[in-house]
PDB file of N, CA and C in Angstrom:
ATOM      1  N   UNK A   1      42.868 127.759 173.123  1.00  0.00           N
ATOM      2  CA  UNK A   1      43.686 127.176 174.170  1.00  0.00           C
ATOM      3  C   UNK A   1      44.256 128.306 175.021  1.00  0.00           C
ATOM      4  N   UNK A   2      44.358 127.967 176.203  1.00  0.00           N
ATOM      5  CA  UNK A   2      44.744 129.164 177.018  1.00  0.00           C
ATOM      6  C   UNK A   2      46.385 128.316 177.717  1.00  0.00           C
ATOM      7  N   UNK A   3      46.950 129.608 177.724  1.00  0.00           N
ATOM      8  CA  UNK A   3      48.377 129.415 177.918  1.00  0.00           C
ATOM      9  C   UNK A   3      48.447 129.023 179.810  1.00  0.00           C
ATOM     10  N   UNK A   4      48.707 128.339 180.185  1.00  0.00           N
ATOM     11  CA  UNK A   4      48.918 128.710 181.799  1.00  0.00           C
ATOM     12  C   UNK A   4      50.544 129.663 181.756  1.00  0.00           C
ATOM     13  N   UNK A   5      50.059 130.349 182.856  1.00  0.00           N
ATOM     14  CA  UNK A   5      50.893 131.538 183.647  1.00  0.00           C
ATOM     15  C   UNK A   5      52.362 130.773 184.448  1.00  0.00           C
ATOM     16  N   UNK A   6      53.233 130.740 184.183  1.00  0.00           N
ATOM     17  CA  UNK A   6      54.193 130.197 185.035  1.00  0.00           C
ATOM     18  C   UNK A   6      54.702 131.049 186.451  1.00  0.00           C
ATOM     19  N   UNK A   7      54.725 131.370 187.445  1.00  0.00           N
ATOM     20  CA  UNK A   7      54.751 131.915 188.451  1.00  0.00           C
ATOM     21  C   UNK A   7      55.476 131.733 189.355  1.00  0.00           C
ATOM     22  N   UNK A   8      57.224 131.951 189.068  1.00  0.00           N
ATOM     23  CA  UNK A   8      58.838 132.021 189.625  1.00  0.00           C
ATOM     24  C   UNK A   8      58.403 132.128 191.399  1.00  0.00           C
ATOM     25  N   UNK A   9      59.159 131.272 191.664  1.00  0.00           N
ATOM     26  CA  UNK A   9      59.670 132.248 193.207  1.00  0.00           C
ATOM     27  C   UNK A   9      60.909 133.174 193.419  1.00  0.00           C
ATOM     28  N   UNK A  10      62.057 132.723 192.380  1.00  0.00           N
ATOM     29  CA  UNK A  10      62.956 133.598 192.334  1.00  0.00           C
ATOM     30  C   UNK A  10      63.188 134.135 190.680  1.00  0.00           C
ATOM     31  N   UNK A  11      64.236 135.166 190.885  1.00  0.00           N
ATOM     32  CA  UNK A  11      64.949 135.535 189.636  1.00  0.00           C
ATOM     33  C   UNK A  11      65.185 134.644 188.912  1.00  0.00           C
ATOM     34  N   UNK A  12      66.163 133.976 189.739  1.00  0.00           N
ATOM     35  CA  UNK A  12      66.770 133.068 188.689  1.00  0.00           C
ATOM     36  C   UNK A  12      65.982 131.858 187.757  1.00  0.00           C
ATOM     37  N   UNK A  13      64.924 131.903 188.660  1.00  0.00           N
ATOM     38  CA  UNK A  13      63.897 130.659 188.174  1.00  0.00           C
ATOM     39  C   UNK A  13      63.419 131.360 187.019  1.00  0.00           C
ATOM     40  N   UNK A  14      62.722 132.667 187.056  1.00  0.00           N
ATOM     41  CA  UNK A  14      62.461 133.343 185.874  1.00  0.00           C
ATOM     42  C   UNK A  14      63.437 132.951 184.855  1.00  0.00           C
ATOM     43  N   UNK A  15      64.353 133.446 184.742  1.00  0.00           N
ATOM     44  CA  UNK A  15      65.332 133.053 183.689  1.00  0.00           C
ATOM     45  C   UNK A  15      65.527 132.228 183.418  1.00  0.00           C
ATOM     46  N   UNK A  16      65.482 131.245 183.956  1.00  0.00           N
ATOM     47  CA  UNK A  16      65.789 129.699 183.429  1.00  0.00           C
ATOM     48  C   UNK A  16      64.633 129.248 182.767  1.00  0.00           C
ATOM     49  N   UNK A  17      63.182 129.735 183.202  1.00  0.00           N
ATOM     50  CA  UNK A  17      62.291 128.910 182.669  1.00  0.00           C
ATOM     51  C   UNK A  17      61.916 130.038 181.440  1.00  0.00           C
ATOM     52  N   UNK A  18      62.567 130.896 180.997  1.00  0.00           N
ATOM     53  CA  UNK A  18      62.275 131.833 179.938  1.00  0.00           C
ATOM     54  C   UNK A  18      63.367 131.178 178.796  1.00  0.00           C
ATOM     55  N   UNK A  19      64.469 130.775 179.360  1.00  0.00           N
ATOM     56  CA  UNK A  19      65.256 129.523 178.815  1.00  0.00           C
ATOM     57  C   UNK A  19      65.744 128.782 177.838  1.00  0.00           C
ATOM     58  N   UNK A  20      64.916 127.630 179.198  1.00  0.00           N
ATOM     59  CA  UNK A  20      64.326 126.749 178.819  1.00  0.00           C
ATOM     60  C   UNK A  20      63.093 126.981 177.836  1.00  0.00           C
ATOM     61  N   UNK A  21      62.009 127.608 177.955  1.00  0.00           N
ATOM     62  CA  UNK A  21      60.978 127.930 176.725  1.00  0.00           C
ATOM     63  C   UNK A  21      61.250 128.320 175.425  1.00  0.00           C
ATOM     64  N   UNK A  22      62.269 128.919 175.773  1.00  0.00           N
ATOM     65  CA  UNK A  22      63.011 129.506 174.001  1.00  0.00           C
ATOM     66  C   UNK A  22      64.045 128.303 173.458  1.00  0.00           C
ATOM     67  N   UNK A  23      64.411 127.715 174.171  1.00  0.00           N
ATOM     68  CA  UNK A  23      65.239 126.949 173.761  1.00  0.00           C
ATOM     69  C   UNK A  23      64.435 125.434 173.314  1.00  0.00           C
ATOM     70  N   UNK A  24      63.155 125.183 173.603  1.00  0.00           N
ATOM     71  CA  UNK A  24      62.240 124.084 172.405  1.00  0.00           C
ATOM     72  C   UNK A  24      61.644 124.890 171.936  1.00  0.00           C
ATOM     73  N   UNK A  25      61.037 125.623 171.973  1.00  0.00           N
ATOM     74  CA  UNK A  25      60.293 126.879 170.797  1.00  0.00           C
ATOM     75  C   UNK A  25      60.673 127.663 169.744  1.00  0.00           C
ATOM     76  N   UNK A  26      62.097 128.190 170.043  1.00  0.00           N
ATOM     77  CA  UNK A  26      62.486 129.003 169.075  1.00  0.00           C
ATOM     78  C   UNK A  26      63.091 127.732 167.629  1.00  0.00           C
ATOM     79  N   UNK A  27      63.782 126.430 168.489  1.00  0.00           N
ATOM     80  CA  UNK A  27      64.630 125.465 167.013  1.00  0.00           C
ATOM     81  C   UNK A  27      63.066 125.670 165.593  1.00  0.00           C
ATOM     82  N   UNK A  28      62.328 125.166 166.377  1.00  0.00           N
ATOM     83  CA  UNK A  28      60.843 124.573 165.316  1.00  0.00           C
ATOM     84  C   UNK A  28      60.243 125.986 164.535  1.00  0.00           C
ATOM     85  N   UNK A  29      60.745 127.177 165.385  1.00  0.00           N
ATOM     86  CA  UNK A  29      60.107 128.217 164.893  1.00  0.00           C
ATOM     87  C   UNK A  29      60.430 128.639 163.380  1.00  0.00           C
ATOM     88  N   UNK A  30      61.912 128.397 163.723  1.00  0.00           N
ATOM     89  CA  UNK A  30      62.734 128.897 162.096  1.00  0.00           C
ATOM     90  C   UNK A  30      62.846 127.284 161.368  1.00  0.00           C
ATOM     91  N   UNK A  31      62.909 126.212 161.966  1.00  0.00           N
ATOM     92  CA  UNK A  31      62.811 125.240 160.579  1.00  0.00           C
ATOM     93  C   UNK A  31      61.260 124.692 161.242  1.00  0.00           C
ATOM     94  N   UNK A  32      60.290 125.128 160.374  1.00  0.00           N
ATOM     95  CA  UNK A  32      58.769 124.477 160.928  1.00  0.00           C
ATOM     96  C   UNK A  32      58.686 123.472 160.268  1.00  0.00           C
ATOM     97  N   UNK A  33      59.309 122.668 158.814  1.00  0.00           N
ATOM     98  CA  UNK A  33      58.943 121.569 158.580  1.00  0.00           C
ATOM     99  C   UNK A  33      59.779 120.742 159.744  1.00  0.00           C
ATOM    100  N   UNK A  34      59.259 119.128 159.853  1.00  0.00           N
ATOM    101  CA  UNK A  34      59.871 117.892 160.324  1.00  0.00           C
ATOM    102  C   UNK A  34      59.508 116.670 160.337  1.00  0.00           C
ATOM    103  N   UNK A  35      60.882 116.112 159.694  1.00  0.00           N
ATOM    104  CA  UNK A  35      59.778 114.587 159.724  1.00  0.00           C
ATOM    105  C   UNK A  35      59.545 113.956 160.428  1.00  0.00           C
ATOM    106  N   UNK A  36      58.529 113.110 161.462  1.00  0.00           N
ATOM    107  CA  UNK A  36      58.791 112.427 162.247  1.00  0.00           C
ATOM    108  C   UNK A  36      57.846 111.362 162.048  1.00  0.00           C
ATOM    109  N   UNK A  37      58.864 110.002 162.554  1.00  0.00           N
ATOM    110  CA  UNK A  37      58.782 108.468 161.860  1.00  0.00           C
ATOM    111  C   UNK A  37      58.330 109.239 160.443  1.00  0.00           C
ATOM    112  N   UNK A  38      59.257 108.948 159.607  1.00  0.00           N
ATOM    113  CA  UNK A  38      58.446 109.134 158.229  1.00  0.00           C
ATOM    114  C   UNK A  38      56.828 109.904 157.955  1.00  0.00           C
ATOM    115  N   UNK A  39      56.471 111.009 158.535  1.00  0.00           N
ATOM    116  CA  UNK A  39      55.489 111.892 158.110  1.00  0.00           C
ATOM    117  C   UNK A  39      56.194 113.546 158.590  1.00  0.00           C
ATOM    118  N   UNK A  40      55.607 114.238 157.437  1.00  0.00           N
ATOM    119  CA  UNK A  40      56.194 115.571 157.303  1.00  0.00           C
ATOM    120  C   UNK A  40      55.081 116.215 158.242  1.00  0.00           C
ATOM    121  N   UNK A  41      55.565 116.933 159.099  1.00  0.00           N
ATOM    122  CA  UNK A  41      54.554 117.951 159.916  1.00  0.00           C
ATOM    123  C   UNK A  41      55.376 119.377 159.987  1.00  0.00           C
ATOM    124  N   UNK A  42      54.160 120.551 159.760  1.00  0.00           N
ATOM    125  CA  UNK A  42      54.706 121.388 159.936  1.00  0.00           C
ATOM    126  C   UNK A  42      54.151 122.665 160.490  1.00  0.00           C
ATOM    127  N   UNK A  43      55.079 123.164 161.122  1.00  0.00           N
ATOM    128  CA  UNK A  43      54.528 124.103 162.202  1.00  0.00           C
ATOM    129  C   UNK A  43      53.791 125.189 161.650  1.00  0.00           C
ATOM    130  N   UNK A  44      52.756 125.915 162.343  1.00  0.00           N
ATOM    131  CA  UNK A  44      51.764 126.911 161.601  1.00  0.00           C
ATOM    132  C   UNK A  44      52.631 128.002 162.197  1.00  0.00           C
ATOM    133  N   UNK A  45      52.392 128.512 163.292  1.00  0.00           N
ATOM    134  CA  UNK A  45      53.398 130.000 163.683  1.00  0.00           C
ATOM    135  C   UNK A  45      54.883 130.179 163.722  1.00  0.00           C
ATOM    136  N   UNK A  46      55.389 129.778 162.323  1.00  0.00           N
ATOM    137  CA  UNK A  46      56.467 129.748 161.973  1.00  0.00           C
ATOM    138  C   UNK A  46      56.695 131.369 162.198  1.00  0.00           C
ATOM    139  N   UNK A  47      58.122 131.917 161.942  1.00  0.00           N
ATOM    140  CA  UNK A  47      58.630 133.445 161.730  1.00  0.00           C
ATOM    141  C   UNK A  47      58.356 133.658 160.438  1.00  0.00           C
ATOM    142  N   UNK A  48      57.923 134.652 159.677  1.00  0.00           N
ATOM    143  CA  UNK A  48      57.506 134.706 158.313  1.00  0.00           C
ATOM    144  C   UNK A  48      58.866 135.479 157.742  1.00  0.00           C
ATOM    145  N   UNK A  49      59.028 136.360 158.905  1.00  0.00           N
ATOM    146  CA  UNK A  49      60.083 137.409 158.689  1.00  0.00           C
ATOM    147  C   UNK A  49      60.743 137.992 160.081  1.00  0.00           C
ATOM    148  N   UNK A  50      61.724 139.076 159.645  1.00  0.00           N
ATOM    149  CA  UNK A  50      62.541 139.588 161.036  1.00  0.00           C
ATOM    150  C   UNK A  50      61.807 140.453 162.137  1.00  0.00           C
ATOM    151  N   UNK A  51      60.667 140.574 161.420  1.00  0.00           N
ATOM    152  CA  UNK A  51      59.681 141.688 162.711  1.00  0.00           C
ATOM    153  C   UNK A  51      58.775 141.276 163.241  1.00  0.00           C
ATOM    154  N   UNK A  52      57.917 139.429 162.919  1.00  0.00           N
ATOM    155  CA  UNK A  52      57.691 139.004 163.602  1.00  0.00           C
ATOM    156  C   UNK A  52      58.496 138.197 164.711  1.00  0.00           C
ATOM    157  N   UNK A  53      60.085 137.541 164.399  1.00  0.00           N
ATOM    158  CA  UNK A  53      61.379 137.569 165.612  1.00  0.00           C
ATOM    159  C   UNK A  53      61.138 138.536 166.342  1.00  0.00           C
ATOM    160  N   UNK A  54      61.277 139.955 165.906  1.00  0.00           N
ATOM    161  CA  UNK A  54      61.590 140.452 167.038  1.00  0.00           C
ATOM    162  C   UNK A  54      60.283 140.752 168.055  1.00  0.00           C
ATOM    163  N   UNK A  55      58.908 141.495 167.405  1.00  0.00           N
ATOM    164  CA  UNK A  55      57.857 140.863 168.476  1.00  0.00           C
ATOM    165  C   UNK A  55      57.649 139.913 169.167  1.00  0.00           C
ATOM    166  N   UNK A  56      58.050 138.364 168.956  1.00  0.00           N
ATOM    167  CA  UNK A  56      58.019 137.762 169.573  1.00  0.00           C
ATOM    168  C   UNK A  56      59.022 137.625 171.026  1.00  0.00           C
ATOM    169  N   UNK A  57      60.632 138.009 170.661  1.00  0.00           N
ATOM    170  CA  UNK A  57      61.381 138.431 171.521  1.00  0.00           C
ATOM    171  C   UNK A  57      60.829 139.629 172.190  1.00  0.00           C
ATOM    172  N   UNK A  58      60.928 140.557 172.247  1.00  0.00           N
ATOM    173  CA  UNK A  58      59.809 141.476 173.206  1.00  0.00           C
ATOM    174  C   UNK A  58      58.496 141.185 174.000  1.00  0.00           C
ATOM    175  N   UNK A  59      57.829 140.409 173.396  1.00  0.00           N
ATOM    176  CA  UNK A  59      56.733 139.453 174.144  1.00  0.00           C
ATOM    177  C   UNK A  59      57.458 138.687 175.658  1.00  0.00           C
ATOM    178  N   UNK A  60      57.733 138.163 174.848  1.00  0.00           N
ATOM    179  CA  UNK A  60      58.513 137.029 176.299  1.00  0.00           C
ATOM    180  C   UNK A  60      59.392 137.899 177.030  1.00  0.00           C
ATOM    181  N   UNK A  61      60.229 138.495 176.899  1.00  0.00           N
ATOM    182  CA  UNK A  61      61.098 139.617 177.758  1.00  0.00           C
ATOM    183  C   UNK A  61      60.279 140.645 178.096  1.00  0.00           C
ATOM    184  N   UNK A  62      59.181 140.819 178.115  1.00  0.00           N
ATOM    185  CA  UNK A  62      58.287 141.722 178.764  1.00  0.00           C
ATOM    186  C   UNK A  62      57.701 140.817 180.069  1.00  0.00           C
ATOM    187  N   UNK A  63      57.257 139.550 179.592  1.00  0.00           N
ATOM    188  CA  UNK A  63      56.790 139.057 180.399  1.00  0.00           C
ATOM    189  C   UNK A  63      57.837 138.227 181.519  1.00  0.00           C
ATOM    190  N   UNK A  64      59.040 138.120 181.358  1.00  0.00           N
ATOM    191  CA  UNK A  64      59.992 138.271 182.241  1.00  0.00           C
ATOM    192  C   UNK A  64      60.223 139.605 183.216  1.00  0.00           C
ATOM    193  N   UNK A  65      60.490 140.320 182.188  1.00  0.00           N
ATOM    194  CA  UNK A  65      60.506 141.834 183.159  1.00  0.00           C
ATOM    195  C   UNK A  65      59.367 142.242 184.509  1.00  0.00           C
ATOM    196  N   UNK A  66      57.974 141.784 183.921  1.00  0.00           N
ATOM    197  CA  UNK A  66      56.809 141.872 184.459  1.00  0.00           C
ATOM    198  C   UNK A  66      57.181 140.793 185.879  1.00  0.00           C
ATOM    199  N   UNK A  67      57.341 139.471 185.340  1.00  0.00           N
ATOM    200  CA  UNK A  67      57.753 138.795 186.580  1.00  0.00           C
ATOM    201  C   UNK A  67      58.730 139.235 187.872  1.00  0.00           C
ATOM    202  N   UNK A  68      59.569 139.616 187.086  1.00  0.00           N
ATOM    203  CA  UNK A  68      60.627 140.376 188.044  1.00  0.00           C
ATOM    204  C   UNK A  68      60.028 141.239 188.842  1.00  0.00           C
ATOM    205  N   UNK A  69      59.168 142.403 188.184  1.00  0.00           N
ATOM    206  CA  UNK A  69      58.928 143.287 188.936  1.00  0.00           C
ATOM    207  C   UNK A  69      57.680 142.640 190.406  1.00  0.00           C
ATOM    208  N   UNK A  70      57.210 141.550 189.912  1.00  0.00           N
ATOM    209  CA  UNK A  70      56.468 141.462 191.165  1.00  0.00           C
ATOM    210  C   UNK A  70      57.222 140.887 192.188  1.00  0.00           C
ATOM    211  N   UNK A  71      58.362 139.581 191.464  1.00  0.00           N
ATOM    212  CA  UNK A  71      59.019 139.103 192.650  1.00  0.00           C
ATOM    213  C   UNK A  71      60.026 140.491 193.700  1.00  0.00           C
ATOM    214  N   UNK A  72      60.451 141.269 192.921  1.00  0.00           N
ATOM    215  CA  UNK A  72      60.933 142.717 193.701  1.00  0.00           C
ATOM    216  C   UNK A  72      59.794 143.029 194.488  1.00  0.00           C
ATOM    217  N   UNK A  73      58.960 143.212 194.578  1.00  0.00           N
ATOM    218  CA  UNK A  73      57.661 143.873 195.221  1.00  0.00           C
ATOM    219  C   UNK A  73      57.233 143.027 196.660  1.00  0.00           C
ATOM    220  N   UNK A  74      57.807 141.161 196.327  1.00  0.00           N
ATOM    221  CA  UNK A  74      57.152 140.599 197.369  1.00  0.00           C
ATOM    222  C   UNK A  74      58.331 140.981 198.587  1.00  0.00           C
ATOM    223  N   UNK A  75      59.713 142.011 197.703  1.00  0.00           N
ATOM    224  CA  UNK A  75      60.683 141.402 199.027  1.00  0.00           C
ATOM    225  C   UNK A  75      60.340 142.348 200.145  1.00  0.00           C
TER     226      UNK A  75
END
C-alpha cells in the first residue's frame, strides 16, 4: 500500500494535519488490542518498545520539517 503525500499550503496546515495524524494513530499504537461490537482486533505495528516511539516520532517530524522547508522556498 502506498501512503499518499499530504501537501500543506501553509505552516499552520502542516501542523495541524501532523496533529491531527498523531492524534488517531498514536491512541491504537500503545493499546493495539480492541474490541469492537464484540470481536477482539489487534493492531500489527504496535510500539514494541521506547526506540521504536522514538523513530517513529522523528519520522513524522522530519517529514514536517521537510514540508516546511519547501513551503519557505515557495515564498
Amino acid at each position: 500500500m502506498k501512503n499518499k503525500i499530504f501537501k500543506p499550503e501553509t505552516i499552520e496546515e502542516a501542523i495541524y494535519d501532523l496533529q491531527q495524524f498523531l492524534e488517531c494513530d498514536l491512541y491504537s499504537k500503545f493499546r493495539p488490542i480492541e474490541k469492537i461490537k464484540g470481536e477482539e482486533w489487534q493492531r500489527k505495528d504496535y510500539f514494541k518498545n521506547e526506540g521504536e516511539f522514538i523513530k517513529y516520532l522523528g519520522m513524522h517530524f522530519k517529514l514536517l520539517e521537510d514540508q516546511i522547508k519547501k513551503l519557505n522556498n515557495k515564498s
